[in-house]
C-alpha atoms as a PDB file:
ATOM      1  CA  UNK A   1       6.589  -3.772  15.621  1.00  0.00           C
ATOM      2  CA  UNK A   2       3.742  -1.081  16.110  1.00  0.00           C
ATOM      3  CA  UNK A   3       5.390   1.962  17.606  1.00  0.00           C
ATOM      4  CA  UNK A   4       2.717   4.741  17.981  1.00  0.00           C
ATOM      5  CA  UNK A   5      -0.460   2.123  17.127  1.00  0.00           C
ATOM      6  CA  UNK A   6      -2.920   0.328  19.259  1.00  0.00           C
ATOM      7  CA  UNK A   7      -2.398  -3.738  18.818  1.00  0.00           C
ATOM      8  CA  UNK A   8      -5.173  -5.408  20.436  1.00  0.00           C
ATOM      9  CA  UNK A   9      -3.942  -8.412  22.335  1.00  0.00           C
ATOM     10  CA  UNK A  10      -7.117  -9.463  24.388  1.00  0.00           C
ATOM     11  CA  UNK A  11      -7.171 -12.580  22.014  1.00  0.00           C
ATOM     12  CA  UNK A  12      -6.377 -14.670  19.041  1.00  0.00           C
ATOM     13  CA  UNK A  13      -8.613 -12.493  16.314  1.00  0.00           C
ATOM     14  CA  UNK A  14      -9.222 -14.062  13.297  1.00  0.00           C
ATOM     15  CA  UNK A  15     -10.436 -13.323  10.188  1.00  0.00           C
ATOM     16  CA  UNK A  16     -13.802 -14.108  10.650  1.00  0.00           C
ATOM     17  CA  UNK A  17     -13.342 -11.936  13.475  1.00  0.00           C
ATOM     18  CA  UNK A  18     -12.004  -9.570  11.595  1.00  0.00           C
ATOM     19  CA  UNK A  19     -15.123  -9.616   9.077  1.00  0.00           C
ATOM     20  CA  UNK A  20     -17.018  -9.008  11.803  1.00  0.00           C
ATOM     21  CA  UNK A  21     -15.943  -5.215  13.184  1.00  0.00           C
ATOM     22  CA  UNK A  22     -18.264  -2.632  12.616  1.00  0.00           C
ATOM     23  CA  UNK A  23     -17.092   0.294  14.796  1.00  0.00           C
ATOM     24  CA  UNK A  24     -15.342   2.418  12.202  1.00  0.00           C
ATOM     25  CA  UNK A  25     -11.837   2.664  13.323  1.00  0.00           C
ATOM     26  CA  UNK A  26      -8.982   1.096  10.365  1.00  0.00           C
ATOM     27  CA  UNK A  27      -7.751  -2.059  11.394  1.00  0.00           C
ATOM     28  CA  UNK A  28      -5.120  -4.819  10.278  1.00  0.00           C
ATOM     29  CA  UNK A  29      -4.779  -8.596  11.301  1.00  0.00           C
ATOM     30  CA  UNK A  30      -1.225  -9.775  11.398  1.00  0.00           C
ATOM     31  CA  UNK A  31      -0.159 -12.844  13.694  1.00  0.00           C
ATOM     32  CA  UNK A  32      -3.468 -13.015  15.070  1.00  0.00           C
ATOM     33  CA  UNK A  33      -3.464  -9.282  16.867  1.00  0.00           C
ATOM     34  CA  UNK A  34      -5.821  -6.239  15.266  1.00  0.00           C
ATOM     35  CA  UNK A  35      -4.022  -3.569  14.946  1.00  0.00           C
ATOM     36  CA  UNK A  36      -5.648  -0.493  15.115  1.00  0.00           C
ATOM     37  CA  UNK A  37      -4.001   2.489  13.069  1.00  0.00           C
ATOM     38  CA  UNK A  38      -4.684   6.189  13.388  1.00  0.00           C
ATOM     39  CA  UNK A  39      -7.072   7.945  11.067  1.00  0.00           C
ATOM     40  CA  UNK A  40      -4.779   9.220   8.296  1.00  0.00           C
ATOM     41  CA  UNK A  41      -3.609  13.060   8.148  1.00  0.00           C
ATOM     42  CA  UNK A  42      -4.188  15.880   5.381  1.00  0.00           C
ATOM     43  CA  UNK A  43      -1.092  15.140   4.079  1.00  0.00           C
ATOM     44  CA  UNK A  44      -1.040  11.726   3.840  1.00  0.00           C
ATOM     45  CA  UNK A  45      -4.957  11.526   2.525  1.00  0.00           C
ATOM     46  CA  UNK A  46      -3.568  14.235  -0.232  1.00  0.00           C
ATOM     47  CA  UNK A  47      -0.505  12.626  -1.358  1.00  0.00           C
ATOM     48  CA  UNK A  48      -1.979   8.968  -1.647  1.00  0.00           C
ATOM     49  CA  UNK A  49      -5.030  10.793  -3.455  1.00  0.00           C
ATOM     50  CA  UNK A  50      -2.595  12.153  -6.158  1.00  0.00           C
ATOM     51  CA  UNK A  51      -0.719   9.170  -6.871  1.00  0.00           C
ATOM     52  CA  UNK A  52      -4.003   6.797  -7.359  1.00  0.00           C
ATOM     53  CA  UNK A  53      -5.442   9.542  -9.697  1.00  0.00           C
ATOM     54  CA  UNK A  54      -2.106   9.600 -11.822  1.00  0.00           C
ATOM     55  CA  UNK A  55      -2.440   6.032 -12.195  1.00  0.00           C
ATOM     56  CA  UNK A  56      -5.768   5.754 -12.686  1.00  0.00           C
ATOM     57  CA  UNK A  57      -5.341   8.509 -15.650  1.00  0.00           C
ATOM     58  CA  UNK A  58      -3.011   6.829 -16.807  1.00  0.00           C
ATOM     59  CA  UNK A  59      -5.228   3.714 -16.896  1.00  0.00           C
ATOM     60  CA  UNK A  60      -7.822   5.089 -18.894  1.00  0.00           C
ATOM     61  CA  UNK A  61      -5.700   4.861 -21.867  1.00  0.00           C
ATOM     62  CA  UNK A  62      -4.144   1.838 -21.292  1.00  0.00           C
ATOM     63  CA  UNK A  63      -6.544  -0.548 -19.998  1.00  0.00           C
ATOM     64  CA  UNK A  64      -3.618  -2.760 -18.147  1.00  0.00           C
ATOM     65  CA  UNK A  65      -5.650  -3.586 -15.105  1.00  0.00           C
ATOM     66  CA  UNK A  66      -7.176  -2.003 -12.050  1.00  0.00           C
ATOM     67  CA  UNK A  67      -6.406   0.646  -9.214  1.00  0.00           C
ATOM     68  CA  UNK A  68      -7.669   0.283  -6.298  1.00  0.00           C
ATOM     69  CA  UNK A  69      -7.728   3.028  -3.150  1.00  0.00           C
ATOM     70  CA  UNK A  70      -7.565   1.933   0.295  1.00  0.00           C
ATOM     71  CA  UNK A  71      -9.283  -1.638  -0.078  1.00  0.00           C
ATOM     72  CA  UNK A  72      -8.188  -4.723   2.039  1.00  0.00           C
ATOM     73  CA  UNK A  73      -5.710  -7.626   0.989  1.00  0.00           C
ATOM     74  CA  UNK A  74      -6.415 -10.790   2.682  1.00  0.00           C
ATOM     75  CA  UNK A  75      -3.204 -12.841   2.724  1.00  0.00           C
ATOM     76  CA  UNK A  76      -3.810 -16.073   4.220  1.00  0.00           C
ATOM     77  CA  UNK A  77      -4.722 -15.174   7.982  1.00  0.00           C
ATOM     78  CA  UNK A  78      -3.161 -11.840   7.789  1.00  0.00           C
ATOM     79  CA  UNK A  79      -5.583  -8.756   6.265  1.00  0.00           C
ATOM     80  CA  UNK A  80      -3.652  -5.306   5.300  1.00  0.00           C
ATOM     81  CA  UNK A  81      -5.013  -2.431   3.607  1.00  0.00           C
ATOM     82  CA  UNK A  82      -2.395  -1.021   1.272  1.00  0.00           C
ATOM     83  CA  UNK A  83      -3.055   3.243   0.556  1.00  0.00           C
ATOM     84  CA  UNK A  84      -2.996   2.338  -2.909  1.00  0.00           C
ATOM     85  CA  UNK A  85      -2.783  -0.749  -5.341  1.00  0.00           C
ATOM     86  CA  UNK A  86      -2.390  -1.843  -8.521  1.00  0.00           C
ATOM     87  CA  UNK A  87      -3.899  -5.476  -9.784  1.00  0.00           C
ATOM     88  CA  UNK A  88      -2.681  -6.295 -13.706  1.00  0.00           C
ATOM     89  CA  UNK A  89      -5.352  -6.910 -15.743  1.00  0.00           C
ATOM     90  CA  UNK A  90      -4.770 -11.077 -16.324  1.00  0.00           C
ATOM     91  CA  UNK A  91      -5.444 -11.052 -12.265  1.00  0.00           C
ATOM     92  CA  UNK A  92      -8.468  -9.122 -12.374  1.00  0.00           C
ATOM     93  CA  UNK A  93     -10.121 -11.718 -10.583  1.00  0.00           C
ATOM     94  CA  UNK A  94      -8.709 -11.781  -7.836  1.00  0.00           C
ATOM     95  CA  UNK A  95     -10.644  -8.388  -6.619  1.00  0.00           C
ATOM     96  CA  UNK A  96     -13.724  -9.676  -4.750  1.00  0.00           C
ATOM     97  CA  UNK A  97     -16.600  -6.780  -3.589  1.00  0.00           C
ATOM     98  CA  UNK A  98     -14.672  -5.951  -0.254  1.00  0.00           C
ATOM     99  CA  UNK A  99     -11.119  -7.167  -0.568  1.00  0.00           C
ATOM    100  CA  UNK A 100      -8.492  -8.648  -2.290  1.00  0.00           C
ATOM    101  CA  UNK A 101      -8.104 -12.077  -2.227  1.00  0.00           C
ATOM    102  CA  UNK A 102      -4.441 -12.415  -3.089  1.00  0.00           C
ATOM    103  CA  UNK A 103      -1.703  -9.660  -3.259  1.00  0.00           C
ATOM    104  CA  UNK A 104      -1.661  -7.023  -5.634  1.00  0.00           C
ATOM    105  CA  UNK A 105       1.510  -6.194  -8.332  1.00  0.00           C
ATOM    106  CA  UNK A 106       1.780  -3.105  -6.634  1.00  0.00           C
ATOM    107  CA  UNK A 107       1.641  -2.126  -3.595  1.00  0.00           C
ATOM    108  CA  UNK A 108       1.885   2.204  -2.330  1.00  0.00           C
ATOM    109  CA  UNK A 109       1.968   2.559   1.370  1.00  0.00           C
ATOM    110  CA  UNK A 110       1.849   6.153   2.257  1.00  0.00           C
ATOM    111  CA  UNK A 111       4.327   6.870   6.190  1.00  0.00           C
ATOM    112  CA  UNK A 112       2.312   8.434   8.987  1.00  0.00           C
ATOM    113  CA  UNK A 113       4.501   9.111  11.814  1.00  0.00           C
ATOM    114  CA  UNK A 114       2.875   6.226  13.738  1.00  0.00           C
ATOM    115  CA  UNK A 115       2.942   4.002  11.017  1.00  0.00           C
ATOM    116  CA  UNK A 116       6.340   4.464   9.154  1.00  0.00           C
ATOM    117  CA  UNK A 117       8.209   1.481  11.365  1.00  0.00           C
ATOM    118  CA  UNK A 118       5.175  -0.818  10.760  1.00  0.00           C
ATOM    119  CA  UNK A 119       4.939   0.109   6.987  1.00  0.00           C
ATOM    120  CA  UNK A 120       8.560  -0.457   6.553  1.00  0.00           C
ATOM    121  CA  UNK A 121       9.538  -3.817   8.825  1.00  0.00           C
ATOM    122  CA  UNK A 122       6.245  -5.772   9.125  1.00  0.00           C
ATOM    123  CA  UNK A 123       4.246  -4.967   5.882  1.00  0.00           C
ATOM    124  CA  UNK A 124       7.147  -4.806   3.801  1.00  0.00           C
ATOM    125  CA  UNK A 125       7.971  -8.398   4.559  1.00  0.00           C
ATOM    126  CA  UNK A 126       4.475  -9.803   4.410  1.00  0.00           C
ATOM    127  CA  UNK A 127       4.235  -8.095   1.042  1.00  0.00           C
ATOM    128  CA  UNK A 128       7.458  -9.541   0.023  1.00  0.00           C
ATOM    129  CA  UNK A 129       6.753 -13.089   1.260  1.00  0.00           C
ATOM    130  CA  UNK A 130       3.410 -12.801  -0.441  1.00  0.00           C
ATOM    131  CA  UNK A 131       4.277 -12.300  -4.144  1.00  0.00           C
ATOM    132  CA  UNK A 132       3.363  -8.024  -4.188  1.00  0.00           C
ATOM    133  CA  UNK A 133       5.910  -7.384  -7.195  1.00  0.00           C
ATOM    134  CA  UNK A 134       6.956  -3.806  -6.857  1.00  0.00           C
ATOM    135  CA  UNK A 135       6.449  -1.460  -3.474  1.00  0.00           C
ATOM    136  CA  UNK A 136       6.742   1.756  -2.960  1.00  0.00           C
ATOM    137  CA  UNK A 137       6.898   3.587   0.199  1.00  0.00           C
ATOM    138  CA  UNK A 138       5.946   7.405   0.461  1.00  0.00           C
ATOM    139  CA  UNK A 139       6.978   9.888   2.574  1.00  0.00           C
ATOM    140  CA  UNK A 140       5.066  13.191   2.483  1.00  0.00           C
ATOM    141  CA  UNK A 141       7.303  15.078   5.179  1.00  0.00           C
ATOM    142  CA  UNK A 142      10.351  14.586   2.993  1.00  0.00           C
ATOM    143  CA  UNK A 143       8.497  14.202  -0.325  1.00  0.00           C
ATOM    144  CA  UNK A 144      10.190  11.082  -1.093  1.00  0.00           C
ATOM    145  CA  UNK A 145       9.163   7.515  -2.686  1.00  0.00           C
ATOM    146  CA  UNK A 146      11.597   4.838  -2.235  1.00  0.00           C
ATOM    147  CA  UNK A 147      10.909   1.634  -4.646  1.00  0.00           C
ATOM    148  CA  UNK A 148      11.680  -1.680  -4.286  1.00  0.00           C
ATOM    149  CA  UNK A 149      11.272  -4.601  -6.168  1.00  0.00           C
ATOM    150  CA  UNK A 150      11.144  -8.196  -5.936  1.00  0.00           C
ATOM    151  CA  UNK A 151      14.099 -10.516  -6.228  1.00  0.00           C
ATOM    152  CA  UNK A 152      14.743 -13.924  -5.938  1.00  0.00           C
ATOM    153  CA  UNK A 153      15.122 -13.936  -2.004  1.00  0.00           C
ATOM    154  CA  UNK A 154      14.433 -10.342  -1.004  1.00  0.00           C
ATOM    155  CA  UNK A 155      13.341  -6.468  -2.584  1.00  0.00           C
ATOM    156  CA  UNK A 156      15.771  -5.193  -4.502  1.00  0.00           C
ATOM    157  CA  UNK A 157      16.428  -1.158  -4.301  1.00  0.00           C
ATOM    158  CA  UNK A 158      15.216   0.245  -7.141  1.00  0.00           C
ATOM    159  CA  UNK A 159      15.968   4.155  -5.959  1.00  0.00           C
ATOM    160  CA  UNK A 160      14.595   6.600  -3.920  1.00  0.00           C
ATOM    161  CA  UNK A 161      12.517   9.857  -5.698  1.00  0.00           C
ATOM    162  CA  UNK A 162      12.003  13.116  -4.887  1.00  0.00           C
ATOM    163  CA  UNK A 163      10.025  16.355  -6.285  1.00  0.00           C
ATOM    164  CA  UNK A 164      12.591  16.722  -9.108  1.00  0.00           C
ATOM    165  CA  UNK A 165      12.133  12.800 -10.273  1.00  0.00           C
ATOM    166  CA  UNK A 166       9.583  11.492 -12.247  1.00  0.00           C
ATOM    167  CA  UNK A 167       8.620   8.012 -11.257  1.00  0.00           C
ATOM    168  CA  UNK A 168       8.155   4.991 -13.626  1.00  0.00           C
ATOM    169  CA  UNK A 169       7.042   1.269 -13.153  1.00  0.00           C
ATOM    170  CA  UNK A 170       7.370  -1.260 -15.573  1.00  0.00           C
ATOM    171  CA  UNK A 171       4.490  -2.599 -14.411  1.00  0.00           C
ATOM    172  CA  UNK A 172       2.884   0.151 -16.286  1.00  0.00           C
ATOM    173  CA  UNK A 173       4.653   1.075 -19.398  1.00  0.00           C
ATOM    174  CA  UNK A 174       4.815   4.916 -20.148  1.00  0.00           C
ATOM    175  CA  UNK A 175       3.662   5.866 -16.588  1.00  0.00           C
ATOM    176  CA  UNK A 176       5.717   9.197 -15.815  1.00  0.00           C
ATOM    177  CA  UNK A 177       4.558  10.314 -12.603  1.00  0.00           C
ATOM    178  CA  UNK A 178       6.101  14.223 -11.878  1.00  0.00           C
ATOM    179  CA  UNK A 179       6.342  13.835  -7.883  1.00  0.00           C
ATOM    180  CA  UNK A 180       6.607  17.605  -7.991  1.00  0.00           C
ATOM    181  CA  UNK A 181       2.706  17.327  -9.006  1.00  0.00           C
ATOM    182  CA  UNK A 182       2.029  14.803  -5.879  1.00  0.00           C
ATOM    183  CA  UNK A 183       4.109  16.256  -3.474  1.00  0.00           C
ATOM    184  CA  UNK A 184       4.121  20.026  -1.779  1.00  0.00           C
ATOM    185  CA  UNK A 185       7.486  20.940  -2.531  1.00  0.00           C
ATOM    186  CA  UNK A 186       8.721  24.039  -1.997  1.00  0.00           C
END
């Protein structure tokens, strides 16, 4: 499940116990194990950066709802913290002070090379399971965004994007993101 990350298995954590950590690494709860996840790269931090300020642009003239970077999701007994997310504006209130207390629409997990297994097996399905209506998964080493969707019983494929795409949503109308200005591509 966790190839390249540090699962703490000492116990049972909840998420009380959870609430409780205070030593400044990035953690997630799933199945009652932490798991501890690398501190993000330049790459990554860049990339994640660009596509939660094109969205948030985007937002300021057309006041649809909220986006959010790097904040937790609390899912039942299970706590993720998505790169990037999107809440519609009719679920506003479901954005407490220091997480989520359902899932967001969207969901934007940027791959680290420790995390891309995790990010696309585990999370994927917990987001699924839990309502998240669109997901996209971004890969800065091959500047590419693969989207998915939610169907009746599983994501559907909605395509895979690279620097000469421009990425839509229609979870937010007239969105036109140019990957060539998120990515480095070259």
């Amino acid at each position: 499940m966790t190839s390249g990350l540090t699962v703490l298995k000492d116990k049972v954590y909840t998420v009380e116990d959870y609430m409780k950590l205070d030593d400044d690494n990035r953690y997630e709860l799933i199945d009652g194990f932490l798991i501890r996840e690398p501190r993000p790269r330049y790459e990554h931090q860049k990339t994640g950066g660009r596509l939660y300020n094109q969205i948030a642009n985007y937002l300021q003239h057309n006041p649809v709802g909220e986006v959010i970077y790097e904040m937790d999701v609390h899912l039942g007994d299970k706590v993720v913290g998505p790169d990037v997310l999107f809440v519609a504006q009719e679920r506003r209130s479901i954005i407490g002070e220091l997480y989520l207390t359902a899932a967001p629409d969207l969901v934007v997990e940027v791959l680290s090379p420790s995390t891309a297994a995790y990010v696309k097996k585990t999370k994927s399905k917990l987001y699924f399971e839990n309502g998240v209506r669109e997901y996209w998964i971004v890969d800065p080493d091959q500047a590419l965004v693969e989207v998915l969707a939610a169907g009746e019983q599983e994501w559907r494929w909605g395509g895979v994007y690279g620097c000469d795409d421009v990425l839509t949503t229609s979870l937010l109308p007239g969105l036109e993101i140019k990957l060539s200005d998120v990515f480095t591509c070259g």
